[in-house]
Protein backbone atom coordinates (compact mmCIF):
# COMPACT_ATOMS: atom_id res chain seq x y z
CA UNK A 1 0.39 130.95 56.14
CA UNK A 2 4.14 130.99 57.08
CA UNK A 3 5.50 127.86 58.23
CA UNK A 4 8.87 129.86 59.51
CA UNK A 5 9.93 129.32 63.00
CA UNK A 6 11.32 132.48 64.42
CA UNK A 7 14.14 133.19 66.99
CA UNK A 8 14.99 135.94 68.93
CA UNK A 9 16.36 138.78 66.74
CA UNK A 10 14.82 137.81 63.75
CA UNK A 11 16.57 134.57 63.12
CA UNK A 12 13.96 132.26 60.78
CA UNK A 13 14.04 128.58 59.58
CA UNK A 14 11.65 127.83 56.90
CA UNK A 15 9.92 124.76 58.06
CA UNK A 16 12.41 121.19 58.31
CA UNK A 17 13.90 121.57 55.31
CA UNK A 18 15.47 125.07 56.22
CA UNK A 19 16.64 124.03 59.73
CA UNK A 20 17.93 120.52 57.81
CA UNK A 21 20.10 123.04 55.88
CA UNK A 22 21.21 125.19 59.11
CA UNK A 23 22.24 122.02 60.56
CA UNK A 24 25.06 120.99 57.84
CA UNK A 25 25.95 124.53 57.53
CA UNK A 26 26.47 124.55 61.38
CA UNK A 27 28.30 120.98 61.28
CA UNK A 28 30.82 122.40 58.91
CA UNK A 29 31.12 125.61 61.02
CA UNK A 30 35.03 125.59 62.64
CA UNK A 31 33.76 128.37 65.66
CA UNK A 32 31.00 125.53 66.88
CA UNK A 33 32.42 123.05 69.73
CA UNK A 34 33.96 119.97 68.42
CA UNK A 35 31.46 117.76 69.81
CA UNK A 36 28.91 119.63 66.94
CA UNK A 37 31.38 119.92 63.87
CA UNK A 38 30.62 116.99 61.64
CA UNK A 39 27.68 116.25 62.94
CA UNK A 40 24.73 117.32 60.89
CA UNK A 41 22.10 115.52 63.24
CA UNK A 42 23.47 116.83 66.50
CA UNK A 43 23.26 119.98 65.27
CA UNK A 44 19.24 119.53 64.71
CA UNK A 45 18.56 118.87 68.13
CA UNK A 46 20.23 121.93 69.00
CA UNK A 47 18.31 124.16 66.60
CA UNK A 48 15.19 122.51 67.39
CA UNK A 49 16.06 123.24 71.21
CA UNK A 50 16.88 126.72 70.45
CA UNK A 51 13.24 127.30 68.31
CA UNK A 52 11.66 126.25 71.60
CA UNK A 53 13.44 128.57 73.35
CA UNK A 54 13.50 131.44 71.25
CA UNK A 55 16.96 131.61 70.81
CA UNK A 56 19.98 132.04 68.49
CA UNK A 57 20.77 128.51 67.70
CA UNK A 58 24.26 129.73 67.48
CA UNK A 59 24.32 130.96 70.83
CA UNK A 60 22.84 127.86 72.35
CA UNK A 61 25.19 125.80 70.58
CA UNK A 62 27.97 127.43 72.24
CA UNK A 63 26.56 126.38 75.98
CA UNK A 64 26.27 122.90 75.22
CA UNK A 65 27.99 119.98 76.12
CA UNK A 66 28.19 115.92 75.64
CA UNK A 67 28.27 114.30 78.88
CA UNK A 68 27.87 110.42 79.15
CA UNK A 69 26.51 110.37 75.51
CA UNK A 70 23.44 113.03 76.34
CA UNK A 71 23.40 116.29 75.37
CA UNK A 72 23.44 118.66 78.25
CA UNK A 73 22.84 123.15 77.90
CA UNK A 74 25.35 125.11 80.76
CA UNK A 75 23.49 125.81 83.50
CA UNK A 76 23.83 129.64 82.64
CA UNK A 77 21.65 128.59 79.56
CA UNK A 78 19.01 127.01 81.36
CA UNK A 79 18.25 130.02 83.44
CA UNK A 80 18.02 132.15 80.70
CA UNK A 81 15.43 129.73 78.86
CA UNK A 82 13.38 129.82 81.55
CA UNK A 83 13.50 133.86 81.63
CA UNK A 84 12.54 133.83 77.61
CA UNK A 85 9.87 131.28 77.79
CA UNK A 86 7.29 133.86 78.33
CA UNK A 87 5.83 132.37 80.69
CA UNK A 88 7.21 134.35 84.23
CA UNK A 89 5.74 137.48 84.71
CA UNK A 90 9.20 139.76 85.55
CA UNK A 91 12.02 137.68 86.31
CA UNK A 92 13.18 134.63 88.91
CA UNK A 93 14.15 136.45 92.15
CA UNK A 94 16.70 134.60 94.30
CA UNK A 95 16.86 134.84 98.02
CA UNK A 96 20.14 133.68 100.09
CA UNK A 97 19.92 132.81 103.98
CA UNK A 98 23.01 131.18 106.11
CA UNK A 99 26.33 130.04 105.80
CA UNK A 100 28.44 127.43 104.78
CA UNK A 101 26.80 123.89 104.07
CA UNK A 102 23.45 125.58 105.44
CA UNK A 103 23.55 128.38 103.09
CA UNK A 104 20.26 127.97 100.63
CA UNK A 105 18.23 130.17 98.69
CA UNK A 106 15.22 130.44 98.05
CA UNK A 107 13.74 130.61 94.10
CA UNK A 108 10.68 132.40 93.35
CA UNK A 109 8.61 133.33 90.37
CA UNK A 110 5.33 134.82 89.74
CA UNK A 111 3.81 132.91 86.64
CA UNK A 112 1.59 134.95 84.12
CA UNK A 113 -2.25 134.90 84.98
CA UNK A 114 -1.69 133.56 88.38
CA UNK A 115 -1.65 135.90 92.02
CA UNK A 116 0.49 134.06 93.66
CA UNK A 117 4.31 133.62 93.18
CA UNK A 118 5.71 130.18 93.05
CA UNK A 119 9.12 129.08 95.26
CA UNK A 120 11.40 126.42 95.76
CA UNK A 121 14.50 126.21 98.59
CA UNK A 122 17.71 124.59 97.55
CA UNK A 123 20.78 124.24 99.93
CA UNK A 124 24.17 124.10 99.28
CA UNK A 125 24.69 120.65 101.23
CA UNK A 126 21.88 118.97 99.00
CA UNK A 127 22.95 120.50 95.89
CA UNK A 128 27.27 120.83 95.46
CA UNK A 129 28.74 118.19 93.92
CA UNK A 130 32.65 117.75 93.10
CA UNK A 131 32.39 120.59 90.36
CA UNK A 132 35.15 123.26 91.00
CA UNK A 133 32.98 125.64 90.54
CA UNK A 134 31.17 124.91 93.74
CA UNK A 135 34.30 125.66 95.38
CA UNK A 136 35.18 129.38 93.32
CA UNK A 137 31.59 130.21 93.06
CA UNK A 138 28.86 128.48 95.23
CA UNK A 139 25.95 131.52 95.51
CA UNK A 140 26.10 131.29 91.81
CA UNK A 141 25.97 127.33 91.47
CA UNK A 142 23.03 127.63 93.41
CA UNK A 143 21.40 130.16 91.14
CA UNK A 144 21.63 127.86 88.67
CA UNK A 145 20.36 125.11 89.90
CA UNK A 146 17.56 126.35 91.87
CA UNK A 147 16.80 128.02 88.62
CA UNK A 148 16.72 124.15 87.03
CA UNK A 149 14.39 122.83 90.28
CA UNK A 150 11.88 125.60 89.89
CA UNK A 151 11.60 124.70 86.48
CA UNK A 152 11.24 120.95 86.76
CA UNK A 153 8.61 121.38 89.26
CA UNK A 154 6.53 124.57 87.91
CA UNK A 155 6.97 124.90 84.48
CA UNK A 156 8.66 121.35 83.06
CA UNK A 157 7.08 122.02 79.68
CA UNK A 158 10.24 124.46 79.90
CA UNK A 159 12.91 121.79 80.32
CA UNK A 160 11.52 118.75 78.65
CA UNK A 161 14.82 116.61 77.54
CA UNK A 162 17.18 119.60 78.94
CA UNK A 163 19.92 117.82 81.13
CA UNK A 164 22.42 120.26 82.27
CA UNK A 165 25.89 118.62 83.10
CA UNK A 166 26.20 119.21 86.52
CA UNK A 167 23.11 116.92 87.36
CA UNK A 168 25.73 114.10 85.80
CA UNK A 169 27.99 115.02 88.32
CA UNK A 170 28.84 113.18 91.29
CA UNK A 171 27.92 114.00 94.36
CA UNK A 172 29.94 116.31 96.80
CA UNK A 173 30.07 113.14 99.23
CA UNK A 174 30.33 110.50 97.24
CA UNK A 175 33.18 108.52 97.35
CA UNK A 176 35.31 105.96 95.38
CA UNK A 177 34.33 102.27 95.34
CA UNK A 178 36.86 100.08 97.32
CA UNK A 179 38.08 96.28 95.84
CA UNK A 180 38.71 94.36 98.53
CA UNK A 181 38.02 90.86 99.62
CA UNK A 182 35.86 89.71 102.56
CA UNK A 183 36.13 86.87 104.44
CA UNK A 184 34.27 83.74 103.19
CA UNK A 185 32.53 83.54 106.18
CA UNK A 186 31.78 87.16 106.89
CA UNK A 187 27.89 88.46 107.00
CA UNK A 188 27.53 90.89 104.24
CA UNK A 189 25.08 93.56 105.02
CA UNK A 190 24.52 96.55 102.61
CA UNK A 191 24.78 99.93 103.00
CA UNK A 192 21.70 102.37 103.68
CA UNK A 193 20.89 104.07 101.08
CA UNK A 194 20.51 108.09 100.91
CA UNK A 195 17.43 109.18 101.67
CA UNK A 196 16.20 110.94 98.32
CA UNK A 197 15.42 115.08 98.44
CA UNK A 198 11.82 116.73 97.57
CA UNK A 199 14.03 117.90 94.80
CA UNK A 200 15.44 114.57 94.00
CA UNK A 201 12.34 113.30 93.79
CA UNK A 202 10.85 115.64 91.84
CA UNK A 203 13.71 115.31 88.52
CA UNK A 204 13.16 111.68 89.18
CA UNK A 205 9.67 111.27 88.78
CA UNK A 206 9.51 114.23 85.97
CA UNK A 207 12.67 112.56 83.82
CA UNK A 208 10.92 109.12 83.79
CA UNK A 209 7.26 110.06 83.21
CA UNK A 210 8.68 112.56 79.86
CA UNK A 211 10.21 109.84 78.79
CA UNK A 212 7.40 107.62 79.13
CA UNK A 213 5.04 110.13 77.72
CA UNK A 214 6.78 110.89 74.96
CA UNK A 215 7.48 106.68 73.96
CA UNK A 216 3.39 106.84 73.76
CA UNK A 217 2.19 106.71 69.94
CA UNK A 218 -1.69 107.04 71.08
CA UNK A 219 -3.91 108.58 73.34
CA UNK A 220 -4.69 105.33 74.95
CA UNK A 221 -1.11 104.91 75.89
CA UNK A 222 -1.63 108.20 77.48
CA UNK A 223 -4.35 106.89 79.31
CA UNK A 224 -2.77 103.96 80.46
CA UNK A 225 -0.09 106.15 81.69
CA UNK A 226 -2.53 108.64 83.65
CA UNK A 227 -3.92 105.55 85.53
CA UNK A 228 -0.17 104.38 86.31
CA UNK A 229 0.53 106.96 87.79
CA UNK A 230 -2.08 107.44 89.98
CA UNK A 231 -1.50 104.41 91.11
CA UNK A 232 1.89 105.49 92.36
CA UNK A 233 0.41 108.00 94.21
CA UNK A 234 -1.61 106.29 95.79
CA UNK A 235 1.23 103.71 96.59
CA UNK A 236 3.13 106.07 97.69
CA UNK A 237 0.47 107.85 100.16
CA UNK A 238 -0.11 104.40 101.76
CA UNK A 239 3.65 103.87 102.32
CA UNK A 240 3.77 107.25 104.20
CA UNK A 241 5.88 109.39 101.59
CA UNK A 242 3.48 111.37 99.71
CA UNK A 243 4.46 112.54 96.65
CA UNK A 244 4.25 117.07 96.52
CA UNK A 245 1.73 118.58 94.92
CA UNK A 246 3.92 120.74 92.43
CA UNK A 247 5.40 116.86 91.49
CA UNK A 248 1.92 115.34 91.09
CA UNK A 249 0.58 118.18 88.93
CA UNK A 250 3.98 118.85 87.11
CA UNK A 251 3.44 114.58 86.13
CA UNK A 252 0.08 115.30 84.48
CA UNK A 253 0.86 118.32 82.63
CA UNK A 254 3.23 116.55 80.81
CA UNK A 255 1.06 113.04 79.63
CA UNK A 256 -1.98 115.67 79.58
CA UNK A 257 0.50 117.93 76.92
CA UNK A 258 1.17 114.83 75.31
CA UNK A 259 -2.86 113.78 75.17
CA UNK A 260 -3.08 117.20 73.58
CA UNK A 261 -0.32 116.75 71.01
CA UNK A 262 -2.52 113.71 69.60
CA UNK A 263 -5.63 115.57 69.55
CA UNK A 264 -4.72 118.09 67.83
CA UNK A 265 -2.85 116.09 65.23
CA UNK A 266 -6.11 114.37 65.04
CA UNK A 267 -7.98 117.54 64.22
CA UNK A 268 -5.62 118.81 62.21
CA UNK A 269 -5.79 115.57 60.11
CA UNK A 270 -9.15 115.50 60.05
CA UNK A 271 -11.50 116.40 56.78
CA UNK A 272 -12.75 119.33 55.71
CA UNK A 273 -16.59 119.74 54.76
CA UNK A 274 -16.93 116.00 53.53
CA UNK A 275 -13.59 116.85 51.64
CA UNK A 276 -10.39 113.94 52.10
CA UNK A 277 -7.62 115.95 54.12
């Protein structure tokens, strides 16, 4: 049995030691970004990002970016990961309504083996931040990043560890900090706080539960985690903000992928007819 991991087109690593190799040939490449040349291990975590995806590690390369020391794939990228994942059944469809800060669309995709397609609604007023290219070309920001939501929520298997570098951005309204010096005696109250989106939300809970589920070294761990949060749904029911469905499920799938991951490292561990593996 081949232990080759195949891309798009044909493109095969044999196993760690090939895509070890890819990576220094890539870090001495001169056509890769700078932020990749030199830099044998950066280069691994695109190629193993680009097996995932079934893509041309060369061409994923080429959408990527370092932003506050993370690596982060153009939005443009993202979108198309989601379309080669297999798992849609046709393509995303995007639907635009209104104007100016109102303007939204709405995301949908049918997933394969299920009747019913799945949406999510993004607006322009939740989602522009102080990228130009919200200014030159907004319907197409929003593409992108509804593309990004509908993946968090439905299919986050998709974009486990994928940061794109807009979501580092800050926000449209957000404005500098002020030094200034209040009076000794002045009352100091703080600002209210944004209320966070369904979208918001979602990344939130998604970015800290992967990254909880994937610090687990056991299935108890796992377990642990399970129980935590459904604690914090609970929590949160009781305080009157329930968390979504497509958050609550898209939670599990992830420490219930990771449950998996063990058990079949367990299996595949385990010996053969009475025979040491």
């Amino acid at each position: 049995m081949s232990n080759a991991l195949t891309a798009t087109g044909g493109f095969a690593i044999d196993g760690m030691q090939g895509a070890m190799k890819l990576a220094t040939a890539m870090a001495s490449a001169k056509m890769v970004p700078q932020h990749l040349q030199g830099s044998p291990g950066d280069c691994l975590m695109v190629i193993e990002q680009a097996m995932r995806w079934q893509m041309s590690p060369f061409a994923v390369a080429q959408a990527t970016a370092v932003v506050r020391g993370k690596m982060c794939f153009e939005g443009k990228l993202v979108a198309a990961a989601i379309q080669t994942s297999g798992i849609l059944e046709g393509r995303l469809r995007y639907d635009f309504e209104g104007d100016g800060e109102n303007r939204k669309v709405i995301c949908s995709g049918h997933i394969r083996g299920e009747s019913k397609e799945r949406t999510v609604e993004v607006t322009l007023g939740s989602a522009k931040t102080n990228n130009e290219w919200w200014e030159k070309t907004p319907d197409q920001m929003l593409t992108y990043h509804a593309a990004r939501v509908w993946a968090r929520r439905h299919a986050p298997e998709v974009m486990l560890g994928v940061y794109s570098p807009d979501e580092f951005d800050e926000p449209r309204n957000q404005r500098e900090a002020i030094d200034v010096t209040p009076d000794a005696n002045a009352t100091l109250t703080p600002p209210a706080q944004r209320e966070l989106t369904e979208e918001e939300r979602h990344e939130r809970y998604v970015t800290l539960y992967t990254r909880r589920a994937n610090a687990c070294t056991n299935t108890e761990c796992c377990d642990d985690l399970w129980k935590a949060w459904d604690e914090k749904i609970d929590q949160a029911r009781e305080m009157g903000k329930p968390i979504p469905s497509g958050t609550v499920d898209a939670v599990r799938n992830i420490i219930s992928e990771r449950i998996e991951a063990f058990k079949e490292k367990a299996y595949t561990n385990a010996p053969v007819d009475g025979v040491p593996a």
